[in-house]
Protein backbone atom coordinates (compact mmCIF):
# COMPACT_ATOMS: atom_id res chain seq x y z
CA UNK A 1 -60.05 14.37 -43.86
CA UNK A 2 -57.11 16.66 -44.20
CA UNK A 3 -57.30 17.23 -40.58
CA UNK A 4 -56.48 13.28 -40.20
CA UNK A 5 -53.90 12.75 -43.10
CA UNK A 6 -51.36 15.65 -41.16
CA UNK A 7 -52.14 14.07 -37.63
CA UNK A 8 -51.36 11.01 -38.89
CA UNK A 9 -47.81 12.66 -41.27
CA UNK A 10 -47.17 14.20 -37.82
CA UNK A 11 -47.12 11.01 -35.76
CA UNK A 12 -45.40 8.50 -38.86
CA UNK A 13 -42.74 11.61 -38.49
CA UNK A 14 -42.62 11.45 -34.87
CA UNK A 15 -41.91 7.62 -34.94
CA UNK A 16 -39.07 7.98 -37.44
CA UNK A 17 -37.49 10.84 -35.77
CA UNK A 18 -37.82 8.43 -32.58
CA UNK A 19 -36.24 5.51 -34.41
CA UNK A 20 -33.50 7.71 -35.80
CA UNK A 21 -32.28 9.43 -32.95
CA UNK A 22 -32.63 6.10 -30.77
CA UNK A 23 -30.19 4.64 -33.76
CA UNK A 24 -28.10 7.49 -34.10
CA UNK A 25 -27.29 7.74 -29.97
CA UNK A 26 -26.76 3.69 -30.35
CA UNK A 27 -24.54 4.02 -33.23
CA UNK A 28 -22.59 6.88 -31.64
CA UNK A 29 -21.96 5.44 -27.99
CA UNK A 30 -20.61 1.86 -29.81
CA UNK A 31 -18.36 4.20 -31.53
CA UNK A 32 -16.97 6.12 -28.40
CA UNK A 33 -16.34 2.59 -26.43
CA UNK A 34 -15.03 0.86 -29.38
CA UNK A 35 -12.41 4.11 -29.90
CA UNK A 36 -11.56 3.54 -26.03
CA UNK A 37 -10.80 -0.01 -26.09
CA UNK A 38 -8.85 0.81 -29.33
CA UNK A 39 -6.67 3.69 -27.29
CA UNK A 40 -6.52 1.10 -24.55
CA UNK A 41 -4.76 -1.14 -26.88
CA UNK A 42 -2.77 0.91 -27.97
CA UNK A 43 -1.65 1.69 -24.09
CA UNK A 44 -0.83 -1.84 -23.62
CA UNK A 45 1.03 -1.76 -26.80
CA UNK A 46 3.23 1.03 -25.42
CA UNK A 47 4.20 -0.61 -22.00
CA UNK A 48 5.44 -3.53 -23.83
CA UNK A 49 7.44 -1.95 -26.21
CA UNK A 50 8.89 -0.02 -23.53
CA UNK A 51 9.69 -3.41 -22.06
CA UNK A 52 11.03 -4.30 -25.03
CA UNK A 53 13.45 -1.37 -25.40
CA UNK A 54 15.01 -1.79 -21.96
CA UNK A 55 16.03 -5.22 -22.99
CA UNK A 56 18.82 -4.51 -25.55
CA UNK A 57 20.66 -2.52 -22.86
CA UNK A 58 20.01 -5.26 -20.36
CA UNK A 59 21.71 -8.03 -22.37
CA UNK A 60 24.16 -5.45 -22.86
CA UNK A 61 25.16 -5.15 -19.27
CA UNK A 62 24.46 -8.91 -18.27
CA UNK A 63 27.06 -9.91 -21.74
CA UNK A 64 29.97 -7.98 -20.11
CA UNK A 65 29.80 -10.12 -16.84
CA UNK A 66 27.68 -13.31 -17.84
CA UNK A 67 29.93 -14.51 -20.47
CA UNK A 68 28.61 -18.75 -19.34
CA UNK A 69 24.88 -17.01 -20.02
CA UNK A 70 25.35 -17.29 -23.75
CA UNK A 71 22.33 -19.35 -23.95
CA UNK A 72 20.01 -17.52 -22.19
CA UNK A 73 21.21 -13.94 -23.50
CA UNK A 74 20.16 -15.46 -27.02
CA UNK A 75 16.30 -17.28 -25.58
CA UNK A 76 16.35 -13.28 -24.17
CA UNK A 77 16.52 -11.70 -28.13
CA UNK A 78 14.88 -14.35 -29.76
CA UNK A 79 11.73 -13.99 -27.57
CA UNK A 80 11.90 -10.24 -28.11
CA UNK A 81 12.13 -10.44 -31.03
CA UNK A 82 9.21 -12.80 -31.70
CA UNK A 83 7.42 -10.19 -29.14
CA UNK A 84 7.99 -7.37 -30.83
CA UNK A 85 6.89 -8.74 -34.39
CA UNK A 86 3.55 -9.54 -33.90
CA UNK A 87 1.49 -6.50 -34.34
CA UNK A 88 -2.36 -6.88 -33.73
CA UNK A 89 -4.90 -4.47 -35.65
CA UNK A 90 -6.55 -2.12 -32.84
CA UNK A 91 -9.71 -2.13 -35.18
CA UNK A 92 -9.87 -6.23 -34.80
CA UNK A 93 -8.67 -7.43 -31.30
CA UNK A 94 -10.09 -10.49 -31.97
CA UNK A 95 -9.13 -13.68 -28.82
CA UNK A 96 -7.38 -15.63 -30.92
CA UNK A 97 -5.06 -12.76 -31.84
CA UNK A 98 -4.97 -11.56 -28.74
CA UNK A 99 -4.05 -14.39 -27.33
CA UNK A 100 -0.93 -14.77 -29.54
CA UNK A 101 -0.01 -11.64 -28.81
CA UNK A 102 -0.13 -12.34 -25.03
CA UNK A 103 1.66 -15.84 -25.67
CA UNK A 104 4.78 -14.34 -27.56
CA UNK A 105 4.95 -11.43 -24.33
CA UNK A 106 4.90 -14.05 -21.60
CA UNK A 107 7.42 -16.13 -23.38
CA UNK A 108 9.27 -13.11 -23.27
CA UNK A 109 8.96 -12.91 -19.31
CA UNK A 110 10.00 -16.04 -18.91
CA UNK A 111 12.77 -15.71 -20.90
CA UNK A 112 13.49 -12.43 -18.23
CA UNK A 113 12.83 -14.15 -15.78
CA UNK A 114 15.32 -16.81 -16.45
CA UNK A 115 17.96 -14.22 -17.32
CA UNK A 116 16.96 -12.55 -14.35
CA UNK A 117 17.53 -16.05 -12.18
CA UNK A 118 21.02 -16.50 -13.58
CA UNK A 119 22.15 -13.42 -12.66
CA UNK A 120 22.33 -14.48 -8.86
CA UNK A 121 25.77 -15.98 -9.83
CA UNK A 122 27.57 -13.01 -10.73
CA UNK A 123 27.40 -10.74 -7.38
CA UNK A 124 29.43 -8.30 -9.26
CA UNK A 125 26.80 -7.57 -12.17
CA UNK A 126 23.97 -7.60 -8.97
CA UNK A 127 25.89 -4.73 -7.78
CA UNK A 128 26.45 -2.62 -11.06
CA UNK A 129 24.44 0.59 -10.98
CA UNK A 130 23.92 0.01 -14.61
CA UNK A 131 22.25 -3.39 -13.95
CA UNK A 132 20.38 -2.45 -10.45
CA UNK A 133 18.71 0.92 -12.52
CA UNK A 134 17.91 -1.56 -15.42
CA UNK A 135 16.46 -3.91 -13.34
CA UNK A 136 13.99 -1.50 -11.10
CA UNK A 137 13.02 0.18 -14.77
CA UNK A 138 11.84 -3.40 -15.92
CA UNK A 139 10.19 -3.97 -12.93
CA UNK A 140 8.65 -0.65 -12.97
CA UNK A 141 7.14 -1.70 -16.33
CA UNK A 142 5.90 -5.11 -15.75
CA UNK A 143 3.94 -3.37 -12.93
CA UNK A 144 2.67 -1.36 -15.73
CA UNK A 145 2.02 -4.13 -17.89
CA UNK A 146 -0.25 -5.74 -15.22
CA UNK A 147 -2.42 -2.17 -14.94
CA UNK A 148 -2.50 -1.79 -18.31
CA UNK A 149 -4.09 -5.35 -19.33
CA UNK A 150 -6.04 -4.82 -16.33
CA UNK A 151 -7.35 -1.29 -17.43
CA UNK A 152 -7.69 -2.78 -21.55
CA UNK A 153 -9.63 -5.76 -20.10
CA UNK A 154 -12.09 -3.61 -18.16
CA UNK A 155 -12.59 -0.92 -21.35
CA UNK A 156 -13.39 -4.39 -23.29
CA UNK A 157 -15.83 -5.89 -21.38
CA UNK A 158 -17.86 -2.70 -20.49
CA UNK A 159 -17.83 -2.40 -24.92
CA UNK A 160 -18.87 -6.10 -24.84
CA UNK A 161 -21.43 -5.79 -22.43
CA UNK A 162 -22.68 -2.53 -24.01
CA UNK A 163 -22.94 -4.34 -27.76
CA UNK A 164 -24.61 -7.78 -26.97
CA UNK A 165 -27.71 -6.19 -24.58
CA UNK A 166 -30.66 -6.30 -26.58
CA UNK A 167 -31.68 -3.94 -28.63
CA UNK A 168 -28.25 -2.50 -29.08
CA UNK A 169 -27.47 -5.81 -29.96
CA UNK A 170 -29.39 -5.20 -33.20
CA UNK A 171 -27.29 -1.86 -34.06
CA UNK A 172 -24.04 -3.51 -33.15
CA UNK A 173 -25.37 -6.37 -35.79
CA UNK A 174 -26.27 -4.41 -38.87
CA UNK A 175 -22.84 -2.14 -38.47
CA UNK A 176 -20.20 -4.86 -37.37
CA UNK A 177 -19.52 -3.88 -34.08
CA UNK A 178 -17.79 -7.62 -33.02
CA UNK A 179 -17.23 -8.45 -29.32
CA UNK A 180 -13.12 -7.89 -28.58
CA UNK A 181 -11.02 -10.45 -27.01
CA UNK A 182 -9.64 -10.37 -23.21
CA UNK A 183 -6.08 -10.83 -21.84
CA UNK A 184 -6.39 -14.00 -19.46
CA UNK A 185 -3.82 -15.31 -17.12
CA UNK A 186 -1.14 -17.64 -17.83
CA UNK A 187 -1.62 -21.20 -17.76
CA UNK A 188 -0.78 -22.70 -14.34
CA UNK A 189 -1.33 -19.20 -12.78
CA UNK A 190 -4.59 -20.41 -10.48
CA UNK A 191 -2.30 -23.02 -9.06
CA UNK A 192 -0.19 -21.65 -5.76
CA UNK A 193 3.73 -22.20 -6.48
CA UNK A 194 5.33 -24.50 -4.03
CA UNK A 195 7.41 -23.08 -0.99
CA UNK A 196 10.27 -24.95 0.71
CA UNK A 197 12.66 -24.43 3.61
C-alpha cells in the first residue's frame, strides 16, 4: 500500500511540475516578445520625433525665402503639432490607436510633402546649404521611418502569431496578453500614380 500511495505522490508531482514549468516557459517567452514589440514601439516613436524636430528649423529656412508659402508653412505646424500630441501607450498598441497615430504622421507627410513641392519656386532657397542639409536629414529619416514600421510590424506579428497558437493561446488568455495592432499602408497606396510626358 505505501509502496503505491508514493508512486502515485511521485507521478501527481511529476504532472504538476510538468504543467508548471510548461506554464512558466509560456508565460516567460509572451513576456520577452511582448517587451520587444514594446522597444520596437518605442523605436518608431523615436524616428518620428526626430522627424518632428527637423521641422521647426525647416519652416525656419523655407519662412526667410517663401514669404507667398504662408499657408502651407502653417498646414506644416499644425500637422506637427497634431503629430506630435498623440502619444500611444507601448503596453496597449491596440489598431485603432495605432492607426490614429499613423493617420496624424502621414498627414504630417503630406503636409511635407506639399511644403516640399512649393519650394520648386524659389531656386534660391533650393540652393541654400541650410535648406539642401535639412532636406537630405528629412529624407534620411523618412527612410528610417519606413524600416522602422517595417521592423515594429514584423516584432508584432511574430508576438501575434506566438499568442493565438493553441495552447499558448490559453496562457496568453488567463494573463491578458492581447494581439497588437499593425502599421498598414496609406489609402490609395496599392494604386500606381499616374505618369505623363
Amino acid at each position: 500500500m505505501k509502496k503505491k500511495s508514493i508512486v502515485t505522490i511521485v507521478i501527481i508531482a511529476v504532472v504538476v511540475l510538468a504543467i508548471y514549468l510548461w506554464f512558466k516557459s509560456g508565460y516567460n517567452a509572451m513576456v520577452e516578445k511582448q517587451e520587444t514589440v514594446q522597444a520596437q514601439w518605442a523605436q518608431v516613436e523615436n524616428v518620428y520625433q526626430r522627424r518632428a524636430d527637423l521641422i521647426p528649423n525647416l519652416v525656419a529656412t523655407v519662412k526667410g525665402y517663401a514669404q507667398h508659402e504662408q499657408g502651407t508653412l502653417t498646414d506644416v505646424i499644425e500637422a506637427r503639432s497634431k503629430a506630435t500630441g498623440i502619444t500611444i501607450d507601448p503596453t496597449d498598441l491596440d489598431p485603432e490607436d495605432i492607426a490614429r497615430f499613423q493617420a496624424a504622421q502621414d498627414q504630417l507627410s503630406g503636409a511635407l510633402s506639399r511644403l516640399l513641392v512649393s519650394v520648386e519656386a524659389y531656386p534660391e532657397l533650393k540652393a541654400n546649404e541650410n535648406f539642401m542639409a535639412l532636406q537630405s536629414q528629412l529624407e534620411g529619416t523618412e527612410n528610417r521611418i519606413t524600416v522602422e514600421r517595417q521592423r515594429f510590424n514584423e516584432t508584432a506579428k511574430d508576438y501575434n502569431q506566438y499568442i493565438r497558437k493553441f495552447p499558448r493561446n490559453i496562457i496568453a488568455g488567463m494573463f491578458d496578453f492581447e494581439k497588437v495592432g499593425y502599421f498598414k499602408a496609406q489609402a490609395g497606396a496599392e494604386t500606381a500614380p499616374k505618369v505623363e510626358f
